[in-house]
N, C-alpha and C. Protein backbone atom coordinates (compact mmCIF):
# COMPACT_ATOMS: atom_id res chain seq x y z
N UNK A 1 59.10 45.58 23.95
CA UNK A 1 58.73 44.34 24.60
C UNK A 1 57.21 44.31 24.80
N UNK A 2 56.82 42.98 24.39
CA UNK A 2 55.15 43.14 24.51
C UNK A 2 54.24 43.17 25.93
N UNK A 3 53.37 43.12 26.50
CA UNK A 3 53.04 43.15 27.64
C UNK A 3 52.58 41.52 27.60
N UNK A 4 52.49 41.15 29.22
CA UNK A 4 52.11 39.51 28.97
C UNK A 4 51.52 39.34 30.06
N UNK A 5 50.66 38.09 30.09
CA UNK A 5 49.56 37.46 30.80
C UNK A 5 50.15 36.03 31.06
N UNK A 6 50.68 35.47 32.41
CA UNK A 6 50.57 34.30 32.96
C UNK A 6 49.44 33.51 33.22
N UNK A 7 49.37 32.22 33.17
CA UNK A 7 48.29 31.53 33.76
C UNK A 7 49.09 30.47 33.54
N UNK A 8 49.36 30.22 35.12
CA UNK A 8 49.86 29.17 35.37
C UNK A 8 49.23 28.10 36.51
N UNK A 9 49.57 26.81 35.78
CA UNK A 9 49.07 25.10 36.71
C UNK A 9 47.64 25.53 36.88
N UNK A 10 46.74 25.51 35.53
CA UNK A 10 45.13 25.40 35.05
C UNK A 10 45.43 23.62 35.50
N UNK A 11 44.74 23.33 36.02
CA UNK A 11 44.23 21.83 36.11
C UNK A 11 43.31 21.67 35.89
N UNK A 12 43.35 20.14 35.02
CA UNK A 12 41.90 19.76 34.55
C UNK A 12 42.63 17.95 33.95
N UNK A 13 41.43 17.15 34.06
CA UNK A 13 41.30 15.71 33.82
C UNK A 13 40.92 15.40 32.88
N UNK A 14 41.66 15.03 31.89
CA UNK A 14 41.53 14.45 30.47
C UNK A 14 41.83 13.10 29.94
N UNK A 15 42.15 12.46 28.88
CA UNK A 15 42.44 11.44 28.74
C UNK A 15 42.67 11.54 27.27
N UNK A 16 44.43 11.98 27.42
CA UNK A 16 45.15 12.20 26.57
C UNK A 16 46.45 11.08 26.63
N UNK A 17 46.95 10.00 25.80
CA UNK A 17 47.91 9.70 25.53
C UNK A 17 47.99 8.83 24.30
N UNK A 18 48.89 7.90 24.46
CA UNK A 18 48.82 6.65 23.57
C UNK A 18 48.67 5.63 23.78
N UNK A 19 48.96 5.50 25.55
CA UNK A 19 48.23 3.93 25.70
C UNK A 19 47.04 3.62 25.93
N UNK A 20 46.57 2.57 26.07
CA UNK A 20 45.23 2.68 25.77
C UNK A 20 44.48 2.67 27.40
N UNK A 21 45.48 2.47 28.67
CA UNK A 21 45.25 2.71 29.75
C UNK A 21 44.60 4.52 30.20
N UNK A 22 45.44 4.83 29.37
CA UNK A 22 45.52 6.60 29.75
C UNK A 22 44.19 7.13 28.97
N UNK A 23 43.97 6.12 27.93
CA UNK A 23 42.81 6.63 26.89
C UNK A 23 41.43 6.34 28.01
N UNK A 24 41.87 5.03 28.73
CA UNK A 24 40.56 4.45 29.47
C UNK A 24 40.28 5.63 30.63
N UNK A 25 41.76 5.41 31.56
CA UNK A 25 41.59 5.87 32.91
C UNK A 25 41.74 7.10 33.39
N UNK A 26 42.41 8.03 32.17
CA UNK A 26 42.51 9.34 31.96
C UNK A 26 43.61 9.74 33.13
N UNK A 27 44.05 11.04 33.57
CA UNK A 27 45.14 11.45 34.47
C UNK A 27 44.80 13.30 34.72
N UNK A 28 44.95 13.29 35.20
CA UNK A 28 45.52 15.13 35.66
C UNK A 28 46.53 16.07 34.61
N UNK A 29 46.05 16.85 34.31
CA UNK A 29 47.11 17.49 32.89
C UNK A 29 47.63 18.76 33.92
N UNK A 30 48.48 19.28 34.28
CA UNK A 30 48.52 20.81 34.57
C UNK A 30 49.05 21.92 33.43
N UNK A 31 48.19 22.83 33.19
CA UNK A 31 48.89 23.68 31.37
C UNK A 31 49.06 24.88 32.38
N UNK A 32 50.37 25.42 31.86
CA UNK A 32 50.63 26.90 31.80
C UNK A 32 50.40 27.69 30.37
N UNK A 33 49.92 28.81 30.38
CA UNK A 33 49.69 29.47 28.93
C UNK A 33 50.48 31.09 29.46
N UNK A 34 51.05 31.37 28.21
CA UNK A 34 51.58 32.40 28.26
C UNK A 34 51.43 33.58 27.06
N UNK A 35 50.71 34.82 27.68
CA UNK A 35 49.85 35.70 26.56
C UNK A 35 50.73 36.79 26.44
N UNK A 36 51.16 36.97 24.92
CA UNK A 36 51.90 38.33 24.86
C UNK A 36 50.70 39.63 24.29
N UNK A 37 50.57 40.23 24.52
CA UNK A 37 49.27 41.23 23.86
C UNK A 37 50.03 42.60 24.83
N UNK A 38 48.62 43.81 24.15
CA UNK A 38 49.04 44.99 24.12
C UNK A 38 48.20 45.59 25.78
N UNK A 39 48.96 46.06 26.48
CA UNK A 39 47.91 46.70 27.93
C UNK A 39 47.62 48.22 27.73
N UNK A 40 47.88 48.58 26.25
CA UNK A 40 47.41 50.64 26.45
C UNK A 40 46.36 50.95 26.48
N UNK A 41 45.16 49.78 25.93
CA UNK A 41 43.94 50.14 25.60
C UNK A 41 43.42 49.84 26.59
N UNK A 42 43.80 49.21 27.49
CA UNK A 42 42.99 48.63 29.01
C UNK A 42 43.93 49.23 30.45
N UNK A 43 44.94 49.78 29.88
CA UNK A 43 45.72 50.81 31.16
C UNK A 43 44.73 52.21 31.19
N UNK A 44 44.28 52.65 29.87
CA UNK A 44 43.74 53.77 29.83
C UNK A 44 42.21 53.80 30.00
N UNK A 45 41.93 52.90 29.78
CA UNK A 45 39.82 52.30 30.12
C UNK A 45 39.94 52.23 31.54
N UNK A 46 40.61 51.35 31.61
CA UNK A 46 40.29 50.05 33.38
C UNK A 46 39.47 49.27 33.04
N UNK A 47 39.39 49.05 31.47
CA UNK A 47 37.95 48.28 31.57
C UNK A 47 38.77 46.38 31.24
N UNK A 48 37.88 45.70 32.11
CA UNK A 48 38.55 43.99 31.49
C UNK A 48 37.72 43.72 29.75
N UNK A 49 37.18 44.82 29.49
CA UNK A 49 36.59 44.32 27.87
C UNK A 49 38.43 45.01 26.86
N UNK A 50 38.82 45.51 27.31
CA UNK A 50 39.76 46.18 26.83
C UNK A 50 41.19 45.37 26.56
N UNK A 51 41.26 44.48 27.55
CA UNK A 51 42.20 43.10 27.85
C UNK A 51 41.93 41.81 27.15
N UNK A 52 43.13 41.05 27.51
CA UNK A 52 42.48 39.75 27.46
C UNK A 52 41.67 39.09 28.61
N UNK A 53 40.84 38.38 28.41
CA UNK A 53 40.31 37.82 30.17
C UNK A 53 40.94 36.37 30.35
N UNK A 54 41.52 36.34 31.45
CA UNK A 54 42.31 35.67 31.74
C UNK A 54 41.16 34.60 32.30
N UNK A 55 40.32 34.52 32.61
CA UNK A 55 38.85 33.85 32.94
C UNK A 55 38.51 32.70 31.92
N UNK A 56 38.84 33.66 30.48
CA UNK A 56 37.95 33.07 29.38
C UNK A 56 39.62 32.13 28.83
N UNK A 57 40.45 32.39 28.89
CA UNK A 57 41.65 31.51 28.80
C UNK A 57 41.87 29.89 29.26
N UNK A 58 41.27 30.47 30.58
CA UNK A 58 41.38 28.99 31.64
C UNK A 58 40.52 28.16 30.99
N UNK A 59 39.19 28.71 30.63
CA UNK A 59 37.96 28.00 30.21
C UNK A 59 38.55 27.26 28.94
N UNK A 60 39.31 28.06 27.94
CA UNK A 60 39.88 27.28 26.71
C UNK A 60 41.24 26.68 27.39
N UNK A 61 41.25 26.24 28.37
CA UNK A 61 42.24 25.60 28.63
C UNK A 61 41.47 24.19 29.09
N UNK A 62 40.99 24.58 30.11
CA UNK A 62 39.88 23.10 30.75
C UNK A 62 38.99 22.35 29.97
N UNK A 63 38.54 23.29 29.01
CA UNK A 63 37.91 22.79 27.40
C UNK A 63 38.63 21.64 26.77
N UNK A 64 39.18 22.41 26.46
CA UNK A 64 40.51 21.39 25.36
C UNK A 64 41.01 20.20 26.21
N UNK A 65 41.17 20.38 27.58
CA UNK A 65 41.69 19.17 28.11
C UNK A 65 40.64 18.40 28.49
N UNK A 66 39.73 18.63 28.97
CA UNK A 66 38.54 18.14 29.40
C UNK A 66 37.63 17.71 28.22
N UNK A 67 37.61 17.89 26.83
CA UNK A 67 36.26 17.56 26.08
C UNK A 67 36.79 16.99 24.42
N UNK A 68 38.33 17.36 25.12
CA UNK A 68 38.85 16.51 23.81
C UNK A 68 39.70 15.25 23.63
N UNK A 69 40.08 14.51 22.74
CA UNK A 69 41.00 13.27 22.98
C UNK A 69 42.60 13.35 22.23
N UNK A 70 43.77 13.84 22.75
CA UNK A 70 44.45 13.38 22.08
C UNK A 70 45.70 12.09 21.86
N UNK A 71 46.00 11.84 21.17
CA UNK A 71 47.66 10.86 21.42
C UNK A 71 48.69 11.87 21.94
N UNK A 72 48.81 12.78 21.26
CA UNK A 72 49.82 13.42 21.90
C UNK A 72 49.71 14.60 22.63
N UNK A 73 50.53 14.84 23.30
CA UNK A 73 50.35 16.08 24.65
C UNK A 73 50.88 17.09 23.34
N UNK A 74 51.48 16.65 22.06
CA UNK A 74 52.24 18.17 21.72
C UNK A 74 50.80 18.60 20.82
N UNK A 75 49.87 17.60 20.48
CA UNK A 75 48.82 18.09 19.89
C UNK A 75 47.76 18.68 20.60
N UNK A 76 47.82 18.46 21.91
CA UNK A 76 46.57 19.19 22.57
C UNK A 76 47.46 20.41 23.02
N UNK A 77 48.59 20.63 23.15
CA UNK A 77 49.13 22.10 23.50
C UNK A 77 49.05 23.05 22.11
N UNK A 78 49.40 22.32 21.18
CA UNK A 78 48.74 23.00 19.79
C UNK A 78 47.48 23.41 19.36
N UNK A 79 46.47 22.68 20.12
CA UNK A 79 44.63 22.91 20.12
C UNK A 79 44.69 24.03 21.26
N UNK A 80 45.23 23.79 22.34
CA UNK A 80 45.37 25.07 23.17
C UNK A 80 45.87 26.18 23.12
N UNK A 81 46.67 26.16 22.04
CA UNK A 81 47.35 27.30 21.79
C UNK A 81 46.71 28.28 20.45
N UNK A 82 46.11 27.04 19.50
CA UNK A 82 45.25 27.69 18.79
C UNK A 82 43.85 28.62 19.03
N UNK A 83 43.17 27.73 20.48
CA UNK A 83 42.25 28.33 20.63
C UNK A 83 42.49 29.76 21.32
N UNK A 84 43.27 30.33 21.97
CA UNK A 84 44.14 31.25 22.75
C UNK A 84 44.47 32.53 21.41
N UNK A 85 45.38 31.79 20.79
CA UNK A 85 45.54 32.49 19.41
C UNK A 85 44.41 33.35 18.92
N UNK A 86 43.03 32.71 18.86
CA UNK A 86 42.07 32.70 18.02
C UNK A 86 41.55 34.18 19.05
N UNK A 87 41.74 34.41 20.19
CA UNK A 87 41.04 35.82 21.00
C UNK A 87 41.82 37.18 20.04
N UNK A 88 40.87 37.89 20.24
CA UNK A 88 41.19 38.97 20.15
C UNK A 88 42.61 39.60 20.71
N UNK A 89 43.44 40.17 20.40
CA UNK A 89 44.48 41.04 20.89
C UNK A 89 45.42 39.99 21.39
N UNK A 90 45.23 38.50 21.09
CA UNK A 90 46.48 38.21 21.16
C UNK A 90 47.83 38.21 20.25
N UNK A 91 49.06 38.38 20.73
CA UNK A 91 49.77 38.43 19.86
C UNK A 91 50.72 37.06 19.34
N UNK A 92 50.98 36.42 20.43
CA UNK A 92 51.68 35.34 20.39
C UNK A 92 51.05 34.98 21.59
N UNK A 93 51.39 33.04 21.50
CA UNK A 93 50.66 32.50 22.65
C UNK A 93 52.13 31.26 23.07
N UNK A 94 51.95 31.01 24.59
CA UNK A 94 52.97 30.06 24.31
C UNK A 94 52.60 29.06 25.72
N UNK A 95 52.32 27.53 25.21
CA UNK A 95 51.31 26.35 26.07
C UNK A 95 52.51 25.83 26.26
N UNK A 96 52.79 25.07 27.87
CA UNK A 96 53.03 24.08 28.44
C UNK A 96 52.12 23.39 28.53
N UNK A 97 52.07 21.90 28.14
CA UNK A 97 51.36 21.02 29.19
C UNK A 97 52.38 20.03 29.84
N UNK A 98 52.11 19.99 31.25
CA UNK A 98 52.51 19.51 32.24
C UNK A 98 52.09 18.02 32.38
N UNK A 99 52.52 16.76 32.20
CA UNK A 99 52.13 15.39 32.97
C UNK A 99 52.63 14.91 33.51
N UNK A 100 52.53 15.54 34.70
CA UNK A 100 53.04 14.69 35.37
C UNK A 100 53.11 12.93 36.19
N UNK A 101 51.84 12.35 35.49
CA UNK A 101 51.74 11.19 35.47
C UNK A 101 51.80 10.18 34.21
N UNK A 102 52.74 10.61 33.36
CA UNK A 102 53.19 9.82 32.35
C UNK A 102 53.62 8.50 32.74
N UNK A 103 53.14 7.57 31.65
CA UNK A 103 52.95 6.44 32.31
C UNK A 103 55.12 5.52 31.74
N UNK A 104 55.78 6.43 32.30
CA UNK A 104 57.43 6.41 32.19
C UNK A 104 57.80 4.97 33.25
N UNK A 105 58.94 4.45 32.92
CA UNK A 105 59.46 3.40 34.12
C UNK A 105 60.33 3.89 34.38
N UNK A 106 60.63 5.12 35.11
CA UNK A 106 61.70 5.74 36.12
C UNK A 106 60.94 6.72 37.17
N UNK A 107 61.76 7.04 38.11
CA UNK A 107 61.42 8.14 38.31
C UNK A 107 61.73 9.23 38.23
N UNK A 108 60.58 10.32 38.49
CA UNK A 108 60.77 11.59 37.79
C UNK A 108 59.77 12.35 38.00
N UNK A 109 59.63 13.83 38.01
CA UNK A 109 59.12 14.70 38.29
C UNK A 109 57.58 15.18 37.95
N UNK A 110 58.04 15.27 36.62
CA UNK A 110 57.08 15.94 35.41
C UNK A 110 57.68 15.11 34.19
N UNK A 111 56.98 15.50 32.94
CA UNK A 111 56.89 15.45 31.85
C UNK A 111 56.34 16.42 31.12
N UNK A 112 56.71 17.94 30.25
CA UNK A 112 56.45 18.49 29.80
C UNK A 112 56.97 18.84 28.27
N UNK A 113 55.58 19.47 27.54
CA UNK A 113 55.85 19.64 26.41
C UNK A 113 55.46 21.60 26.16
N UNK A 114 56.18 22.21 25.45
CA UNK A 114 55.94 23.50 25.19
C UNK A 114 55.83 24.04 23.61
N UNK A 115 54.43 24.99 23.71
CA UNK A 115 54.23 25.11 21.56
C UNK A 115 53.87 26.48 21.62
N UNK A 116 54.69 27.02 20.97
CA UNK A 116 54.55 28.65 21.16
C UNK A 116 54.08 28.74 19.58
N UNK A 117 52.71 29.87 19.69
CA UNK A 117 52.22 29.90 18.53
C UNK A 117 51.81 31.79 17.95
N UNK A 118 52.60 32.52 16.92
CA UNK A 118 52.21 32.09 15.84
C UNK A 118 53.88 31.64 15.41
């Protein structure tokens, strides 16, 4: 079983959808990311160069939501999951994004989409 890294409800304000309200007025995204990678080389250092940094994760999380545009939530969990991918020592990556202000006519909780990558 691989070792893993939570980071969960990163918030950040983007303006991701398809209507053209959400494109204007943007909304609150919350992403969970989930890191499978190896902890022997950083159980035996102590060092955080040895890990993943869970620091530099958030940042490609608030990035992507914050500086990019998409239509769909399953494409910016795919840009998030790529950029995650792209670190060192990851092995598999796996993005929620959370909207909970989807612009839906019921009520309801959340709205989430999940893209586990490779």
């Amino acid at each position: 079983m691989p070792d893993v890294i939570h980071l969960d409800g990163v918030r950040a304000f983007g303006y991701h959808g398809v209507l053209e309200h959400e494109k204007v007025n943007g909304q609150e995204f919350i992403i969970d990311v989930v890191v499978e990678t190896n902890f022997d080389k950083a159980v035996k250092s102590d060092d955080v160069a040895d890990t993943i940094n869970y620091a530099l994760i958030a940042e490609d999380v608030v990035t992507s939501v914050t500086q990019e545009r998409f239509d769909l939530i399953e494409k910016l969990a795919d840009h998030i999951g790529q950029k995650v991918l792209a670190r060192e020592g990851v092995q598999r990556v796996l993005v929620t994004v959370n909207k909970p202000h989807a612009p839906i006519d019921a009520d309801f909780t959340n709205v989430s989409v999940t893209r586990e990558l490779p």
